[in-house]
N, C-alpha and C. Protein backbone atom coordinates (compact mmCIF):
# COMPACT_ATOMS: atom_id res chain seq x y z
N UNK A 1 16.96 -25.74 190.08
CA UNK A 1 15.95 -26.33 190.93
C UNK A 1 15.86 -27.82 190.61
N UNK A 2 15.89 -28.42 191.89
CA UNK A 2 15.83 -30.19 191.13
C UNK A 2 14.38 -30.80 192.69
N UNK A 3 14.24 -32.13 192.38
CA UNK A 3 13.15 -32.74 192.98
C UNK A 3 14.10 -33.81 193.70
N UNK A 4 14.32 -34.42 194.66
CA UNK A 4 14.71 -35.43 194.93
C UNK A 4 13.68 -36.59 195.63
N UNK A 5 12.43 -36.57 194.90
CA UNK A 5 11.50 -37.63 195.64
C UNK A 5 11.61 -38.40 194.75
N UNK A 6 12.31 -39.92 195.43
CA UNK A 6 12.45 -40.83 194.21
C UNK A 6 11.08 -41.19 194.14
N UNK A 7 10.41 -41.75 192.66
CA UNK A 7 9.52 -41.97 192.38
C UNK A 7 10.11 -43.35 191.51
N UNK A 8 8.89 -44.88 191.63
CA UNK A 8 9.44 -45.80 190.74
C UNK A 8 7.91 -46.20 189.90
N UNK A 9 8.26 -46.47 188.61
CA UNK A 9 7.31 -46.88 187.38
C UNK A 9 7.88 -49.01 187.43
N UNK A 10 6.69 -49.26 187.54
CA UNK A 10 6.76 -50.81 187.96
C UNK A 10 5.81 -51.43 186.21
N UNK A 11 6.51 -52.26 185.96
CA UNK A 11 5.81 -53.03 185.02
C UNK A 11 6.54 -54.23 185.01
N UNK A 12 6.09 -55.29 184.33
CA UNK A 12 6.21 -56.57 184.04
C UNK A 12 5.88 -57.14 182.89
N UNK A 13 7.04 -57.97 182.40
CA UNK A 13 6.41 -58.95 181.32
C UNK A 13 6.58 -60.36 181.49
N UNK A 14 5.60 -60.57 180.53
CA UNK A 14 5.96 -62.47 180.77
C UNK A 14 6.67 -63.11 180.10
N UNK A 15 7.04 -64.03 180.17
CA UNK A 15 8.47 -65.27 179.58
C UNK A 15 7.83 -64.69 177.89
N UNK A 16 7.11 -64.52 177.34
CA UNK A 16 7.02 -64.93 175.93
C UNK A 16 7.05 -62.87 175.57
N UNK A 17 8.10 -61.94 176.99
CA UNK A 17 7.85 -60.77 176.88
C UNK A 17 6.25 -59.55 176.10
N UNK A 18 5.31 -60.09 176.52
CA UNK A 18 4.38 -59.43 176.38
C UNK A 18 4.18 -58.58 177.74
N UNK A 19 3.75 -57.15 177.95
CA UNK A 19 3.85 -56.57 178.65
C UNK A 19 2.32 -56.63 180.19
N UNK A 20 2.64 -56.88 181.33
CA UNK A 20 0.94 -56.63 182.04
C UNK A 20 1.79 -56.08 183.29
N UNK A 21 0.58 -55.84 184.41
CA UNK A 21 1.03 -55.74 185.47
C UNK A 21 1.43 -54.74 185.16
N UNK A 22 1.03 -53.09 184.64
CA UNK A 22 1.51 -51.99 184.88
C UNK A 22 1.16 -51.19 186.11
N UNK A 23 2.23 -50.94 187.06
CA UNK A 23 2.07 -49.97 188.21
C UNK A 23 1.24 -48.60 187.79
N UNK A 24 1.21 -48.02 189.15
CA UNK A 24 -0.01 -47.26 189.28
C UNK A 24 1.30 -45.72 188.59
N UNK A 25 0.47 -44.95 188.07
CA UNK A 25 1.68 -43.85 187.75
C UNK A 25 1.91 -43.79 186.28
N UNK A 26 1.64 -44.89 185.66
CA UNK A 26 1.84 -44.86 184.18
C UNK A 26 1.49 -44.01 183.51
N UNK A 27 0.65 -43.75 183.67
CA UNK A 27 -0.08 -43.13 182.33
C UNK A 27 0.82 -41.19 182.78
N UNK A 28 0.91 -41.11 183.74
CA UNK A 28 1.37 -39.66 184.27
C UNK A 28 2.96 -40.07 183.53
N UNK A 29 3.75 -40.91 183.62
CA UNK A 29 5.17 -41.08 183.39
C UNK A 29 4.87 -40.75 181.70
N UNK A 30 3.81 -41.69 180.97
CA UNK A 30 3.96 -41.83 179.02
C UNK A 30 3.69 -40.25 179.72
N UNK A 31 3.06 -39.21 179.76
CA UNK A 31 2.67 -37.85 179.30
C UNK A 31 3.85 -36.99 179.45
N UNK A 32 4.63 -37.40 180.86
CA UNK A 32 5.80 -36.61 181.40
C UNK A 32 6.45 -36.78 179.85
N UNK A 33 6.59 -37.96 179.59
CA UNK A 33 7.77 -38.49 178.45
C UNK A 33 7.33 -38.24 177.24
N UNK A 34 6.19 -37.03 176.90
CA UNK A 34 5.60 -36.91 175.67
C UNK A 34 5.05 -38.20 175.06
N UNK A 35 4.78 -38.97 175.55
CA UNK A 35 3.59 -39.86 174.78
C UNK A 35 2.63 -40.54 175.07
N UNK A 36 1.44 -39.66 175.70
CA UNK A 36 -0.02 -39.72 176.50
C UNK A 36 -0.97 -40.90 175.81
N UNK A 37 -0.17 -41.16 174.56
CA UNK A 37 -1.03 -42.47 173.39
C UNK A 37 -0.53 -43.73 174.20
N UNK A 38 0.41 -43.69 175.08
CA UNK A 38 1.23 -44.97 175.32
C UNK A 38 0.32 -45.15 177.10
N UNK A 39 -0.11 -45.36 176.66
CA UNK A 39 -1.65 -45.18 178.09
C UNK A 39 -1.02 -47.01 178.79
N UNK A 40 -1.36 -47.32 180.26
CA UNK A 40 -1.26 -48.26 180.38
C UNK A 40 -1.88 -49.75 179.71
N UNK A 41 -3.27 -49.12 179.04
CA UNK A 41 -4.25 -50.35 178.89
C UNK A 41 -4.18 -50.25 177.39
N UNK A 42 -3.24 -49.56 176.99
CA UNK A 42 -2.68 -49.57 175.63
C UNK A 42 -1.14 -50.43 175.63
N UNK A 43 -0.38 -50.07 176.43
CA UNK A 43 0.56 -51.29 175.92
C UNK A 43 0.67 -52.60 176.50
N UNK A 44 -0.67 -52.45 177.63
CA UNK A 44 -0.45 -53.87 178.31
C UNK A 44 -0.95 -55.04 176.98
N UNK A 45 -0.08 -55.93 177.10
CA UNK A 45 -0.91 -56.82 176.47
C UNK A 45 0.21 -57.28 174.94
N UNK A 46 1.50 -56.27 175.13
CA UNK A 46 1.79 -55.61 173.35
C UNK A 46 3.32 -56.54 173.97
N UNK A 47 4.18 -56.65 172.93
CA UNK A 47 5.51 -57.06 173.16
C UNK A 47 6.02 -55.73 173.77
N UNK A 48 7.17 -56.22 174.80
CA UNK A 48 7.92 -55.07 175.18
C UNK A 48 8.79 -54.32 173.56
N UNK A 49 9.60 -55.04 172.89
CA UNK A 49 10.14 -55.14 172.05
C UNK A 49 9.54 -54.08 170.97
N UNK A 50 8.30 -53.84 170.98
CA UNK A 50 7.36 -53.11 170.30
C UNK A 50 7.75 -51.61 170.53
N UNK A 51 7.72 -51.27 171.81
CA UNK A 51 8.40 -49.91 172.44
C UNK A 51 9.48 -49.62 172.96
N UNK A 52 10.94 -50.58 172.30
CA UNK A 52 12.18 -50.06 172.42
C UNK A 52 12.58 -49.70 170.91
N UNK A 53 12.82 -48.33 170.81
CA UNK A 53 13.21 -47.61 169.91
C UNK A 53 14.79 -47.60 169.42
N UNK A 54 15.13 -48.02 168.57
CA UNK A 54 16.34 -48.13 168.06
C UNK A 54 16.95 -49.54 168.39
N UNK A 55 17.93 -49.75 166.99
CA UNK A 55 18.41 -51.30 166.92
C UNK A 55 19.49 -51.55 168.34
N UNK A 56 20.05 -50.43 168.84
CA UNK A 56 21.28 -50.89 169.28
C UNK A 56 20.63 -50.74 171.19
N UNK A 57 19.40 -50.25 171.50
CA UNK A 57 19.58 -50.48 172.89
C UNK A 57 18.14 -51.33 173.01
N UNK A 58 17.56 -52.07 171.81
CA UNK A 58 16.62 -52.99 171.99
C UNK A 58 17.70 -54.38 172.32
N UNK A 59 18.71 -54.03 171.58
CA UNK A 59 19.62 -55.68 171.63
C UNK A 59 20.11 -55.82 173.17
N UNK A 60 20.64 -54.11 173.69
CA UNK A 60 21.48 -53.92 175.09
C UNK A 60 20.13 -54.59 176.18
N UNK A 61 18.58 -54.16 175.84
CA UNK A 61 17.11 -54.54 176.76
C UNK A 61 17.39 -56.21 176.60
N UNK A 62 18.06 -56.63 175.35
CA UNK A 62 17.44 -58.07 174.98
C UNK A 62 19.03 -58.77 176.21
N UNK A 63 19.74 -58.54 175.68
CA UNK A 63 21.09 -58.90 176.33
C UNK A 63 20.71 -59.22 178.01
N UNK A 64 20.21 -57.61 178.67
CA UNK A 64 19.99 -57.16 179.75
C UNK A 64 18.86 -58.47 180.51
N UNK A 65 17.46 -58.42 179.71
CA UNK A 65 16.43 -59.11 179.91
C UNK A 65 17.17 -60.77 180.22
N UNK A 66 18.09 -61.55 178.70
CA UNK A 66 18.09 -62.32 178.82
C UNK A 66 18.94 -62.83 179.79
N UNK A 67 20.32 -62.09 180.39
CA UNK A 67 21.26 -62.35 181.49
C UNK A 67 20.31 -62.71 182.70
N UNK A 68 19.42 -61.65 182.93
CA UNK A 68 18.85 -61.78 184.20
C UNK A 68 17.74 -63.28 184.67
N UNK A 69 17.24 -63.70 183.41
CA UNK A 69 16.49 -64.80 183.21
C UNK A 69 17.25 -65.96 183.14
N UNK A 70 18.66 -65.55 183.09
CA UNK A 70 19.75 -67.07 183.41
C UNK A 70 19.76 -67.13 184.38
N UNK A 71 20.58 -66.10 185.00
CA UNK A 71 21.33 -66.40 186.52
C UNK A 71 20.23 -66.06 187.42
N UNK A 72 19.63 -65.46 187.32
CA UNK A 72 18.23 -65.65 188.51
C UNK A 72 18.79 -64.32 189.16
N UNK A 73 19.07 -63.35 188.78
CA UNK A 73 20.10 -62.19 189.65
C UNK A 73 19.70 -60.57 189.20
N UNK A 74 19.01 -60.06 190.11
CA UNK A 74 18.49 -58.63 189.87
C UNK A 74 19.76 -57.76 188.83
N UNK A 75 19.31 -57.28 187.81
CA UNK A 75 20.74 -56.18 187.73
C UNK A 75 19.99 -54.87 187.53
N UNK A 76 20.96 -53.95 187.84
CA UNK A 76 20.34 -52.49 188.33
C UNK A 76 21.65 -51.41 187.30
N UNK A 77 20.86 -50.77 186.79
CA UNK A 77 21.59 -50.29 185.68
C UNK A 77 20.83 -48.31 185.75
N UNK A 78 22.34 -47.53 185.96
CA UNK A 78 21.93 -46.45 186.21
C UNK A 78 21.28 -45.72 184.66
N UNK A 79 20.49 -44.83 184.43
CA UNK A 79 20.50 -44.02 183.36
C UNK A 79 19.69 -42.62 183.45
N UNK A 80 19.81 -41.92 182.71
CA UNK A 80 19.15 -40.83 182.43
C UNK A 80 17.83 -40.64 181.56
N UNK A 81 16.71 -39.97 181.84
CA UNK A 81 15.90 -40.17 181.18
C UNK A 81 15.12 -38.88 181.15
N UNK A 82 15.82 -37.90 180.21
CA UNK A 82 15.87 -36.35 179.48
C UNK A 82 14.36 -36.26 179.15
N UNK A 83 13.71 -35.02 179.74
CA UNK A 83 12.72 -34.75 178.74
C UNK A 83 12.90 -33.30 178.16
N UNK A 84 12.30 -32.54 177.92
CA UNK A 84 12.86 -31.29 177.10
C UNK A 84 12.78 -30.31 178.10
N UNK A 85 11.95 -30.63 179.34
CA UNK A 85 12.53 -29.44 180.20
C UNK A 85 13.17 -29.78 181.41
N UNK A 86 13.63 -31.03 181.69
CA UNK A 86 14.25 -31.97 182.83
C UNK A 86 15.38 -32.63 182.51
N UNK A 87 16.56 -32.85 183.31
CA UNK A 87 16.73 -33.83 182.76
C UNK A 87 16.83 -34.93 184.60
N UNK A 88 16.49 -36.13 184.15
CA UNK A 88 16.10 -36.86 185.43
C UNK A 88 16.87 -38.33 185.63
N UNK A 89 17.29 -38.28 186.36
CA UNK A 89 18.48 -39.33 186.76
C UNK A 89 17.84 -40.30 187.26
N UNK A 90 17.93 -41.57 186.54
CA UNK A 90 17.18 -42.88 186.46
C UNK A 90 18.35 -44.27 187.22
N UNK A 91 17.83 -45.14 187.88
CA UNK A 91 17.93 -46.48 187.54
C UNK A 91 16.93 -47.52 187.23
N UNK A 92 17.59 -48.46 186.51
CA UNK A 92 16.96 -49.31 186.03
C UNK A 92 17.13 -50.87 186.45
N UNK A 93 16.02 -51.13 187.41
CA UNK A 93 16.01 -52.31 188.11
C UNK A 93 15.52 -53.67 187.22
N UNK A 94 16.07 -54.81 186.98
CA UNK A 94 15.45 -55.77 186.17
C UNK A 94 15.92 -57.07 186.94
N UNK A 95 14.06 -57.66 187.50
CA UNK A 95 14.07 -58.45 188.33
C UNK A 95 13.07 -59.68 188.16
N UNK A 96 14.34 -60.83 187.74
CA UNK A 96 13.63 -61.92 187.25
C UNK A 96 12.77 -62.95 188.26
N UNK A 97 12.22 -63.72 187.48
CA UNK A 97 10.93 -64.70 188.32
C UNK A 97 11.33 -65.84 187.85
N UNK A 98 11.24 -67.06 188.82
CA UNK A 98 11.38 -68.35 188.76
C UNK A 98 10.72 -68.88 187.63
N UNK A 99 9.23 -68.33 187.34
CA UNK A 99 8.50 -68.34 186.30
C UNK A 99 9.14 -67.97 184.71
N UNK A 100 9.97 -67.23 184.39
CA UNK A 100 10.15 -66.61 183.31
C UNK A 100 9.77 -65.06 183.37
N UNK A 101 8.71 -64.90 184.13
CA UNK A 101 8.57 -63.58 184.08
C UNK A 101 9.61 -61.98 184.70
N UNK A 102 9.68 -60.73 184.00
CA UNK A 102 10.63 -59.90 184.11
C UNK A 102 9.83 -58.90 185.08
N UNK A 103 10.18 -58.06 186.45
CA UNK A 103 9.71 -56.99 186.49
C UNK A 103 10.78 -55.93 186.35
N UNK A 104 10.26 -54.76 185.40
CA UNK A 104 10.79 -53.73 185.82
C UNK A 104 10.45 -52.49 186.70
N UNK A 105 11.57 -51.98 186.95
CA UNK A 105 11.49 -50.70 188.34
C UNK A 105 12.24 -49.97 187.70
N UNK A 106 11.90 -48.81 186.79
CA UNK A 106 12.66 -47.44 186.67
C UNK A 106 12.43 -46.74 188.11
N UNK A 107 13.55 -46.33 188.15
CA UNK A 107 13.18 -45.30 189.91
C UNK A 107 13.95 -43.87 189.45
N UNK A 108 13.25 -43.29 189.27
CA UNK A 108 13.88 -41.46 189.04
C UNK A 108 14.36 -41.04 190.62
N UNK A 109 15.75 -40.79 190.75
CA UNK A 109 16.06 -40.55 192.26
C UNK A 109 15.90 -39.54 192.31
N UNK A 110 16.06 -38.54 191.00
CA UNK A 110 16.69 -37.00 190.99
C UNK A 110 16.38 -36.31 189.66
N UNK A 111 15.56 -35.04 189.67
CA UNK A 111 14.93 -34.07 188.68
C UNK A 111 15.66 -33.11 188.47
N UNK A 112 16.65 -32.60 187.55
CA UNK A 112 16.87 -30.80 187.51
C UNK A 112 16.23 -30.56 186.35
N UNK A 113 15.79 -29.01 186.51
CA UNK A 113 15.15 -28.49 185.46
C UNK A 113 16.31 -27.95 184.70
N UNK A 114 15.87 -27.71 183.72
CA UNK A 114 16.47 -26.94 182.78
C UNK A 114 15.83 -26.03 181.67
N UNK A 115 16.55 -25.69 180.95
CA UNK A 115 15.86 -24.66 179.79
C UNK A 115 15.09 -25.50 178.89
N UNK A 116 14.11 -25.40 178.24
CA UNK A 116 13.96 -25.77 177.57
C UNK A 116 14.09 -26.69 176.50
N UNK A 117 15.11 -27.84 175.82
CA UNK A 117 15.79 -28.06 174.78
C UNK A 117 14.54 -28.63 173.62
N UNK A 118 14.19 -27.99 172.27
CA UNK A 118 13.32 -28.03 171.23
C UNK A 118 13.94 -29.68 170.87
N UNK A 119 14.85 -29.73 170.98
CA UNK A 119 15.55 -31.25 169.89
C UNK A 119 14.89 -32.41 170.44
N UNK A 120 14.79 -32.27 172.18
CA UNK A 120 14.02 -33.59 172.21
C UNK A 120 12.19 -33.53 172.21
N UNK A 121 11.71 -32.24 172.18
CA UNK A 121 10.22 -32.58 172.08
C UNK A 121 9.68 -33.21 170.63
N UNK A 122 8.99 -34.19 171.19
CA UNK A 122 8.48 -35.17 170.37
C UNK A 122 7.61 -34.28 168.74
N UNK A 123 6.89 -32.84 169.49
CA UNK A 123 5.75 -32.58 168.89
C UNK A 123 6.45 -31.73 168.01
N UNK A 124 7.86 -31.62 167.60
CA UNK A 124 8.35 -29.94 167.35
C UNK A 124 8.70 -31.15 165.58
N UNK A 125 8.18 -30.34 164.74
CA UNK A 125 8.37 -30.51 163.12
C UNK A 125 9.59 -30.98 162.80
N UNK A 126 9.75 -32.25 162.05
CA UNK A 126 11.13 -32.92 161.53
C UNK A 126 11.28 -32.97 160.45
N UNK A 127 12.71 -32.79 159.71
CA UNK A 127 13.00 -32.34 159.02
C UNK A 127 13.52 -33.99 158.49
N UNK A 128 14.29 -34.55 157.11
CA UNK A 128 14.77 -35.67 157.02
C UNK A 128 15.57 -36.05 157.22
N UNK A 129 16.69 -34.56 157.58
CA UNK A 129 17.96 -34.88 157.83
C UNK A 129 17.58 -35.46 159.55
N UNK A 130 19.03 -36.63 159.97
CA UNK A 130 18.49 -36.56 161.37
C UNK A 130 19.61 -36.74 162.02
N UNK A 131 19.73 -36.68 163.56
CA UNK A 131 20.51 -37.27 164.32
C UNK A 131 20.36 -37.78 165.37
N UNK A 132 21.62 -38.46 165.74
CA UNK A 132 21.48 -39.94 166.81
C UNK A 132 21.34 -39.15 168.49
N UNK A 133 20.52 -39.82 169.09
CA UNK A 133 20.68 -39.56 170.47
C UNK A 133 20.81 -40.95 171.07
N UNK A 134 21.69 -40.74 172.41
CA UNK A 134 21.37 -42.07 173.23
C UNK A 134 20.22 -42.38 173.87
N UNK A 135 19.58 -43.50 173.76
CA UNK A 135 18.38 -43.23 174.37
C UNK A 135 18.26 -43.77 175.86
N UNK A 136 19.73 -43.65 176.27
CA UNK A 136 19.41 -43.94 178.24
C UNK A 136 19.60 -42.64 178.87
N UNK A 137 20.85 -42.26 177.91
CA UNK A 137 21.45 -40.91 178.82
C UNK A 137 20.96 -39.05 178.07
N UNK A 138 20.04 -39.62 176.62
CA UNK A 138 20.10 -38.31 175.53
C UNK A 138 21.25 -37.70 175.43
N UNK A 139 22.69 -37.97 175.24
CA UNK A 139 23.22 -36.96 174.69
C UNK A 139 23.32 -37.27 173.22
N UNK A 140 24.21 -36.50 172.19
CA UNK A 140 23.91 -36.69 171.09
C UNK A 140 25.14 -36.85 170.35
N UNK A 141 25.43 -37.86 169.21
CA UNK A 141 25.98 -37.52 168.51
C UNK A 141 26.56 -36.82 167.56
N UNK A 142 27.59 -35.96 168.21
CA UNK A 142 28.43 -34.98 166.88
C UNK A 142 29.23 -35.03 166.20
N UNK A 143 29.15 -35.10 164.90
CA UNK A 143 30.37 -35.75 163.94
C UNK A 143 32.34 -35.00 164.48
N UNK A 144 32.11 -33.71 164.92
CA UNK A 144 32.79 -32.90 165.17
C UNK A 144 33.40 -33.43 167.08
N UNK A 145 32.52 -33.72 167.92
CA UNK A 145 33.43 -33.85 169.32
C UNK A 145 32.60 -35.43 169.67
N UNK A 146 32.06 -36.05 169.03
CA UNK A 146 31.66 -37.34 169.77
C UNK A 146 30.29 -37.41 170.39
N UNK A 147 29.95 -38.02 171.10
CA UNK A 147 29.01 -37.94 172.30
C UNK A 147 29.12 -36.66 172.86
N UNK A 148 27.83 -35.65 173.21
CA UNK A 148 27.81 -34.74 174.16
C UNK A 148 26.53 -34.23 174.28
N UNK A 149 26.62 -33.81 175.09
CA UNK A 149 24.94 -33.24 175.71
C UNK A 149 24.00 -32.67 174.56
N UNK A 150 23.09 -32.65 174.68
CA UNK A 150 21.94 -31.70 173.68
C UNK A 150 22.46 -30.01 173.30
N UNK A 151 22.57 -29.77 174.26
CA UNK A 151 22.84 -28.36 174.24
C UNK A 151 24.03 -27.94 173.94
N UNK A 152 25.73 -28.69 173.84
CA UNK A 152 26.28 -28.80 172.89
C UNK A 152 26.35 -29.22 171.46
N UNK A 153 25.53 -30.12 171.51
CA UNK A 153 25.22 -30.54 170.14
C UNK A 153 24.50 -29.42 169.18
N UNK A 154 23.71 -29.41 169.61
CA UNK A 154 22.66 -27.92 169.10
C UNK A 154 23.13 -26.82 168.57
N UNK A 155 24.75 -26.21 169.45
CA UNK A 155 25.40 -25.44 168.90
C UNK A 155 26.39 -25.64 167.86
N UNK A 156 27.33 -26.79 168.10
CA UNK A 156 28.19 -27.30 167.36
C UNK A 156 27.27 -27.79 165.73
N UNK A 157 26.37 -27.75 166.01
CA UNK A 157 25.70 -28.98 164.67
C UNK A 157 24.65 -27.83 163.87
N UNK A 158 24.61 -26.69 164.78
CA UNK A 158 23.82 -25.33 164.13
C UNK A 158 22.38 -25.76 163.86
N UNK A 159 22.06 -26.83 164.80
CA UNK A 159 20.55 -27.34 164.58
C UNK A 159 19.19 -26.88 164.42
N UNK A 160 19.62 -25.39 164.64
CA UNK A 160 18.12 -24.68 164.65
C UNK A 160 18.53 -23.68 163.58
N UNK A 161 19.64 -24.45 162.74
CA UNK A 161 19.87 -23.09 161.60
C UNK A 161 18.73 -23.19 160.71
N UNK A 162 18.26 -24.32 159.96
CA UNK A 162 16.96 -24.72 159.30
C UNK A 162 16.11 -24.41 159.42
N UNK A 163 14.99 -24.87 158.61
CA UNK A 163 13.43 -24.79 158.95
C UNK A 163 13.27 -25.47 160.02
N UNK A 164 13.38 -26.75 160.17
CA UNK A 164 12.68 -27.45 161.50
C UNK A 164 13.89 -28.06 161.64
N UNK A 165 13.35 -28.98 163.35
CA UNK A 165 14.76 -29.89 164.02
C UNK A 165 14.77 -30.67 162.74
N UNK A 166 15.47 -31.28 163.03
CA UNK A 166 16.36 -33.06 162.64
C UNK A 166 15.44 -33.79 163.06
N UNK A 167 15.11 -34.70 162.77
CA UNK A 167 14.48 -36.19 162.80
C UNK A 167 15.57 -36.83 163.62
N UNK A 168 15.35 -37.68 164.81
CA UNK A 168 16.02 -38.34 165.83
C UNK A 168 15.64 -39.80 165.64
N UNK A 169 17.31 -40.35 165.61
CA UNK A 169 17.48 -41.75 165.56
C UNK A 169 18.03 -42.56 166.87
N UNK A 170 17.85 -43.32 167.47
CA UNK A 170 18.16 -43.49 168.80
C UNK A 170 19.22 -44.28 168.78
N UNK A 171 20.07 -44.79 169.24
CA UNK A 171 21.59 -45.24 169.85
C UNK A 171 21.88 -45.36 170.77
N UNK A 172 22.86 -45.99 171.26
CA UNK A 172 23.44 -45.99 172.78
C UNK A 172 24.62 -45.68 172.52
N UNK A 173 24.83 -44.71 173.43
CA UNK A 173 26.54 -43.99 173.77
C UNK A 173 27.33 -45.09 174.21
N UNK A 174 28.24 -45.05 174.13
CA UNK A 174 29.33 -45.96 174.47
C UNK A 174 29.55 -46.20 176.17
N UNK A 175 29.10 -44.97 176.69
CA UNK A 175 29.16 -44.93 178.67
C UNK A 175 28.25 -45.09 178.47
N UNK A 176 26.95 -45.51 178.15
CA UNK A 176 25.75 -46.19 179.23
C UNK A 176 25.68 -47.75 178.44
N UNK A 177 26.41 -47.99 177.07
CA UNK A 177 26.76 -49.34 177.02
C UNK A 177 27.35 -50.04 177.87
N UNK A 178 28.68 -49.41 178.31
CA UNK A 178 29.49 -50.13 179.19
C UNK A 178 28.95 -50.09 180.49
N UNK A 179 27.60 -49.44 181.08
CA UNK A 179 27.63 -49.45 182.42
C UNK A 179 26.70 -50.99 182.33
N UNK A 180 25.72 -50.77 181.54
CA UNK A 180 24.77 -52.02 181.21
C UNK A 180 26.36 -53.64 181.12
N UNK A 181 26.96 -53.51 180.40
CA UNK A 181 28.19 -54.03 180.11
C UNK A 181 28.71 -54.79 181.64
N UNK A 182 28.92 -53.84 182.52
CA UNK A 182 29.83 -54.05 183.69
C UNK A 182 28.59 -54.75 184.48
N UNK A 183 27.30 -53.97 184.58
CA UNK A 183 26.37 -55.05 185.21
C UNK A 183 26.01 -56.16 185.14
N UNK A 184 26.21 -56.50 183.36
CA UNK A 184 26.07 -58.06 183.43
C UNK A 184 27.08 -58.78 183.75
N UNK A 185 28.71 -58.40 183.56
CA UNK A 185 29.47 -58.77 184.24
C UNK A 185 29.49 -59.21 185.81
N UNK A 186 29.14 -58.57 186.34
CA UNK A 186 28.88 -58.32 187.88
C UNK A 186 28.06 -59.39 187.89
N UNK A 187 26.53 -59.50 187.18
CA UNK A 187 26.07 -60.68 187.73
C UNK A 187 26.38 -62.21 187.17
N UNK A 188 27.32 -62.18 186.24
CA UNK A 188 27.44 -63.37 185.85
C UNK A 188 28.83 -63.89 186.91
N UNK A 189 29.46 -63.12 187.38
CA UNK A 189 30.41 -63.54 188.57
C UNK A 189 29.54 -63.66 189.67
N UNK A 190 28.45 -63.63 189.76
CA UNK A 190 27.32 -63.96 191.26
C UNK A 190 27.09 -65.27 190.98
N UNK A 191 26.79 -65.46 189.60
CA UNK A 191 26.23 -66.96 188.94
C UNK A 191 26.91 -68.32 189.64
């Protein structure tokens, strides 16, 4: 079963990236995404930088942010954005202002449900051991086949052999690096 009503989450930050201007929908998107604390009138006001999780796709946001604030040139960057019973097919619109200021437009085009997966709910007990997920597309790192979905990983990595999940470290896969990659390409040949 899937949803195809695209739905878009609108926010903005300003040149010195502090976050305002959150669209209407927020607070329903932090709960969808397990985190109902991340309320609109809670991060307005905060660095974006504050709520990108992990070293390697805060630098890909910083890269992303700062291309678009050169060339003056929308870039639109597809991704996935997994919750433990969905997984939901994202792009990611980043659209600069003469001002300095950034808006973003996540637009979910497309919902399938799925089973359940325990590894990505936020609330489920962590253990110290941990492992990497991407955090555009969630699949996961396995020492054994590479990048692959949750639900391979899970089996291959015997993740629920333990007491509790793994503790999750975030990363970017190598395919949603390079798609971010090819977009800034793309707009620096517009430049």
């Amino acid at each position: 079963m899937f949803d195809v009503t695209p739905v878009t989450f609108t926010y903005k930050i300003r040149p010195d990236d502090t976050i305002y201007e959150i669209g209407l929908g927020w607070d329903e998107f932090a709960t969808a995404n397990d985190a109902p604390h991340l309320t609109a009138d809670r991060v307005s006001g905060q660095s974006l930088w504050d709520h990108i999780t992990g070293r390697e796709i805060r630098h890909l946001y910083q890269m992303l942010v700062s291309k678009a604030r050169k060339v003056g040139v929308t870039l639109s960057v597809p991704f996935r954005c997994d919750s433990p019973r969905a997984r939901r097919y994202c792009r990611l619109d980043i659209v600069p202002a003469t001002d300095g200021s950034v808006t973003f437009h996540s637009i979910i085009s497309r919902v399938d449900s799925r089973p359940e997966i325990a590894l990505l709910d936020v609330e489920q007990p962590r253990c110290e051991e941990a492992v990497t997920v991407c955090s555009w597309c969630k699949v996961v790192y396995s020492p054994e086949s590479g990048w692959v979905e949750a639900e391979r990983a899970i089996a291959e990595m015997d993740l629920f052999g333990g007491e509790c999940q793994p503790a999750i470290t975030h990363g970017i896969c190598p395919s949603c690096f390079a798609l971010a990659e090819r977009e800034i390409e793309r707009v620096s040949a517009v430049s």
